[in-house]
Every structure is written in structure tokens, then in C-alpha cells.
C-alpha atoms as a PDB file:
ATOM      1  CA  UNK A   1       0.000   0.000   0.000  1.00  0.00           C
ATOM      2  CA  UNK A   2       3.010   2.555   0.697  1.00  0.00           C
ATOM      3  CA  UNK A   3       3.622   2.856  -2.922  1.00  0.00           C
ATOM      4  CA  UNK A   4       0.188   3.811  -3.854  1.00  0.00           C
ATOM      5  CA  UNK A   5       0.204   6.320  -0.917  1.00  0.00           C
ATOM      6  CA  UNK A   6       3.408   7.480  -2.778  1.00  0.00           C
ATOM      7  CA  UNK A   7       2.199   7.716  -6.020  1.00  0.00           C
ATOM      8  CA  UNK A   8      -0.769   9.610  -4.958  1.00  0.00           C
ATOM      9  CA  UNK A   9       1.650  11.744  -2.910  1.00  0.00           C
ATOM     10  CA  UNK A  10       3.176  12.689  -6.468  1.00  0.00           C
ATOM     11  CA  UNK A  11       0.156  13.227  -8.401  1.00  0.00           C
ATOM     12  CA  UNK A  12      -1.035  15.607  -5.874  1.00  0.00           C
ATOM     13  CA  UNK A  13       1.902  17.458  -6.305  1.00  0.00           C
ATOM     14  CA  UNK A  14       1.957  18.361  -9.826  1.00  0.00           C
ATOM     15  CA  UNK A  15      -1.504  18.923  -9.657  1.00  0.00           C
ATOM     16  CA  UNK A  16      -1.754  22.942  -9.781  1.00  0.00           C
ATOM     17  CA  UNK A  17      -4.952  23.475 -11.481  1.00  0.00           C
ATOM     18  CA  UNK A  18      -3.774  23.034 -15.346  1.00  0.00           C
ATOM     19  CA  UNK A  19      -1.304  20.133 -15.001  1.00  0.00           C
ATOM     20  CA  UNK A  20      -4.078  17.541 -13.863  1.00  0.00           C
ATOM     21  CA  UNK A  21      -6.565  18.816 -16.703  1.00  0.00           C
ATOM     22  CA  UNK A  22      -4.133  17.505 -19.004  1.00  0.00           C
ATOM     23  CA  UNK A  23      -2.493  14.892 -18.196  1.00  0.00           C
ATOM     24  CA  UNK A  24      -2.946  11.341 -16.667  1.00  0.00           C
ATOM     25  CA  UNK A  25      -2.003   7.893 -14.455  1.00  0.00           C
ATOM     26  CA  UNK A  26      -3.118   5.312 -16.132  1.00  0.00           C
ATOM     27  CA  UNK A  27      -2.956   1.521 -14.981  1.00  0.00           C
ATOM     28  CA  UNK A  28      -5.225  -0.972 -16.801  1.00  0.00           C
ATOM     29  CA  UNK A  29      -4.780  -4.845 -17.119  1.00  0.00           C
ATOM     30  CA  UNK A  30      -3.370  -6.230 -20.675  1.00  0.00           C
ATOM     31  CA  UNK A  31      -4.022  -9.676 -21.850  1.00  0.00           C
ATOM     32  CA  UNK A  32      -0.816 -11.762 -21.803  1.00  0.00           C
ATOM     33  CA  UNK A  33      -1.790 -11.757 -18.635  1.00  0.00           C
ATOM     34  CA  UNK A  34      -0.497  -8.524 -17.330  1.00  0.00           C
ATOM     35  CA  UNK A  35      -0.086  -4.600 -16.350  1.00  0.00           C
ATOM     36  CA  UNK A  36       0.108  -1.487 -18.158  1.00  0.00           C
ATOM     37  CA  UNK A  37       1.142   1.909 -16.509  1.00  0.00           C
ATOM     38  CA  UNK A  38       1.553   4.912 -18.219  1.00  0.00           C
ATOM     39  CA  UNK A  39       2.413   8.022 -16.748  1.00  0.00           C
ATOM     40  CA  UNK A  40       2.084  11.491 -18.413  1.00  0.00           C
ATOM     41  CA  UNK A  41       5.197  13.699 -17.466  1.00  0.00           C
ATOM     42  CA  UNK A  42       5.050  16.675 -19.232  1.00  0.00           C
ATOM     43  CA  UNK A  43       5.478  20.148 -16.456  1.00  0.00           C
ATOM     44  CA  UNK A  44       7.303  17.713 -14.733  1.00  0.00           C
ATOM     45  CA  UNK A  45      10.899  17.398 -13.576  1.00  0.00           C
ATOM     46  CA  UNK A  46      10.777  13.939 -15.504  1.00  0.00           C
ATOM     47  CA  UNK A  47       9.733  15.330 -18.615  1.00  0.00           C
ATOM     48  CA  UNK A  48      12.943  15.633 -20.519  1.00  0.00           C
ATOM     49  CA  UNK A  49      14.221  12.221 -19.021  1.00  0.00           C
ATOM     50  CA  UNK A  50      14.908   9.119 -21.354  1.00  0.00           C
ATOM     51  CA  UNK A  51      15.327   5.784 -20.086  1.00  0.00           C
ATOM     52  CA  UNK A  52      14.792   2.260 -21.323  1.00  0.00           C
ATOM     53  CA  UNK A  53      15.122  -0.851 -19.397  1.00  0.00           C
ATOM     54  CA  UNK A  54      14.401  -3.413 -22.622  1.00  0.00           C
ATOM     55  CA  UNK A  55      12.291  -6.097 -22.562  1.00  0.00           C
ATOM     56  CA  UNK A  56      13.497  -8.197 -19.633  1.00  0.00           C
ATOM     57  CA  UNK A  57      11.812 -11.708 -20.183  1.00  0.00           C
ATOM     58  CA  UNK A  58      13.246 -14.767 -17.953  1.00  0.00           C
ATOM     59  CA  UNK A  59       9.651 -16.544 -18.949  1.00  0.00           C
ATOM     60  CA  UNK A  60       5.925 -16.257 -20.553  1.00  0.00           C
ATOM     61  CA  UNK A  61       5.342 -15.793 -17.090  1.00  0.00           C
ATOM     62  CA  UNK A  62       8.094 -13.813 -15.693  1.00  0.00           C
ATOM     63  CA  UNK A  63       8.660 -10.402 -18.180  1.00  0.00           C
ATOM     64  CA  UNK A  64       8.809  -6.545 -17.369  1.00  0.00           C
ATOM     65  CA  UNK A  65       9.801  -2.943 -18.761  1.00  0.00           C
ATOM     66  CA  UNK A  66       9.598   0.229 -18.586  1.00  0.00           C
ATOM     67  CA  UNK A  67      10.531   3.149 -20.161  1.00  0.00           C
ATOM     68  CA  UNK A  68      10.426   7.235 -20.185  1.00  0.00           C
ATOM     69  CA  UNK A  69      10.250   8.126 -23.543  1.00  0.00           C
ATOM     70  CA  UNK A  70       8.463  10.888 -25.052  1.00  0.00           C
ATOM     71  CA  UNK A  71       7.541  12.862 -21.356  1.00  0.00           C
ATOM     72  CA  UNK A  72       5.762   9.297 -20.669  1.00  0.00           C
ATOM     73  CA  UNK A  73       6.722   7.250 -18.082  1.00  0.00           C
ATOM     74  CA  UNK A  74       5.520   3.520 -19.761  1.00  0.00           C
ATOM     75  CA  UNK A  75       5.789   0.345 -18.198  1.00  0.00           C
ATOM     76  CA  UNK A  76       4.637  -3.319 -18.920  1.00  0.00           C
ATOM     77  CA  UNK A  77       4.816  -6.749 -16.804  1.00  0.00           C
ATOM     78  CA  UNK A  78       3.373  -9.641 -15.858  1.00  0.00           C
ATOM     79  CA  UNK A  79       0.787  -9.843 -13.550  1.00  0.00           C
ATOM     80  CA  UNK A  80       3.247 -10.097 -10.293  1.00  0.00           C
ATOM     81  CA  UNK A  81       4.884  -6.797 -11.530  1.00  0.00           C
ATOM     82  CA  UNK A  82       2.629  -4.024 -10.571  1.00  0.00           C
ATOM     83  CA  UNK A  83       4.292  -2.915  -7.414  1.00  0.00           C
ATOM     84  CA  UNK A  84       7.868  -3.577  -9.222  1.00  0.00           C
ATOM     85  CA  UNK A  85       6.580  -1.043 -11.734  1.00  0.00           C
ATOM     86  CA  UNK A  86       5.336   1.429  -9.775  1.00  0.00           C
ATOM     87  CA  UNK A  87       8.774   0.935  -7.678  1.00  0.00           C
ATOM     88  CA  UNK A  88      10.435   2.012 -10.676  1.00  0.00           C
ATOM     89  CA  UNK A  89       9.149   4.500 -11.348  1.00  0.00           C
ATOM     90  CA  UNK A  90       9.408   5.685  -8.005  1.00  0.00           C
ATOM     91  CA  UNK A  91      13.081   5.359  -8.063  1.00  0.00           C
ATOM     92  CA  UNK A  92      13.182   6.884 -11.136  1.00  0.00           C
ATOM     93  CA  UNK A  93      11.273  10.065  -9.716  1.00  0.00           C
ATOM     94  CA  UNK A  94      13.442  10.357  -6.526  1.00  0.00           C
ATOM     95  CA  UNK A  95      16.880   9.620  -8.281  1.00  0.00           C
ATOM     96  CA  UNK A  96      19.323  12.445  -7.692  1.00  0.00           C
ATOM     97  CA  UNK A  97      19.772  14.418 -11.242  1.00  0.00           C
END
């Protein structure tokens, strides 16, 4: 639960009124099974960022990345990675520049 708590934490932050009105968390289920999280970053520290873990697969049932590419923060996994992604991206936001 702490990184959901967290992740609200940094929504609330960039929310000023214009930022929220345009862009979005999103987290839906994808059918390999698995997770999809996208993250708009735009207004954000994050925004000019560019990372790219590549697909890291060990198994059909054991596969992850993520990504900040084009002022999104994207990520993909299956279903046991949800937390792991939103971990990421967590370090990713709190990472010394």
C-alpha cells in the first residue's frame, strides 16, 4: 500500500490546477496476462528524461519494462509486476539528477 500512498503523494503534487486537466495515471490490465502503466510527465521534472530498461523476459510468465520516452513514463509486466513497476518509477522520480 506505501507505494500507492506514494504515487498519490506525487500526483497531488503536480496537480496545480492546469497540469491535472491535461495529463494522466493510467494503470489498466493487458491480456498476456499482465499490467500497463503509463504516466504522463510533461510540467514535470521527468519530462525531458529518457530511459529504457528493454524487454526483460526470464519466462511467458516472468517479463517486465519500462521506459520514459516521449515525457511518458511507460511500463509493462506480468501480472506479479505491478508494485515492481510502480517501484520504478518511483526510483526513477526520486533519483538524484
Amino acid at each position: 500500500m506505501e507505494i500507492l500512498e506514494w504515487l498519490i503523494k506525487w500526483f497531488d503534487t503536480n496537480c496545480d490546477g492546469e497540469w491535472e486537466r491535461e495529463n494522466a495515471i493510467q494503470i489498466h490490465t493487458v491480456s498476456n496476462p499482465g499490467w500497463y502503466i503509463k504516466v504522463d510527465l510533461r510540467d514535470t521534472p521527468l519530462e525531458d528524461k529518457i530511459i529504457d530498461s528493454g524487454l526483460v523476459e526470464q519466462s511467458d510468465d516472468d517479463w517486465y519494462f519500462y521506459r520514459i520516452k516521449d515525457m511518458e513514463f511507460q511500463a509493462s509486466g506480468d501480472s506479479s509486476k505491478l508494485t515492481f513497476l510502480l517501484s520504478k518509477f518511483r526510483e526513477i522520480a526520486e533519483a538524484k539528477p
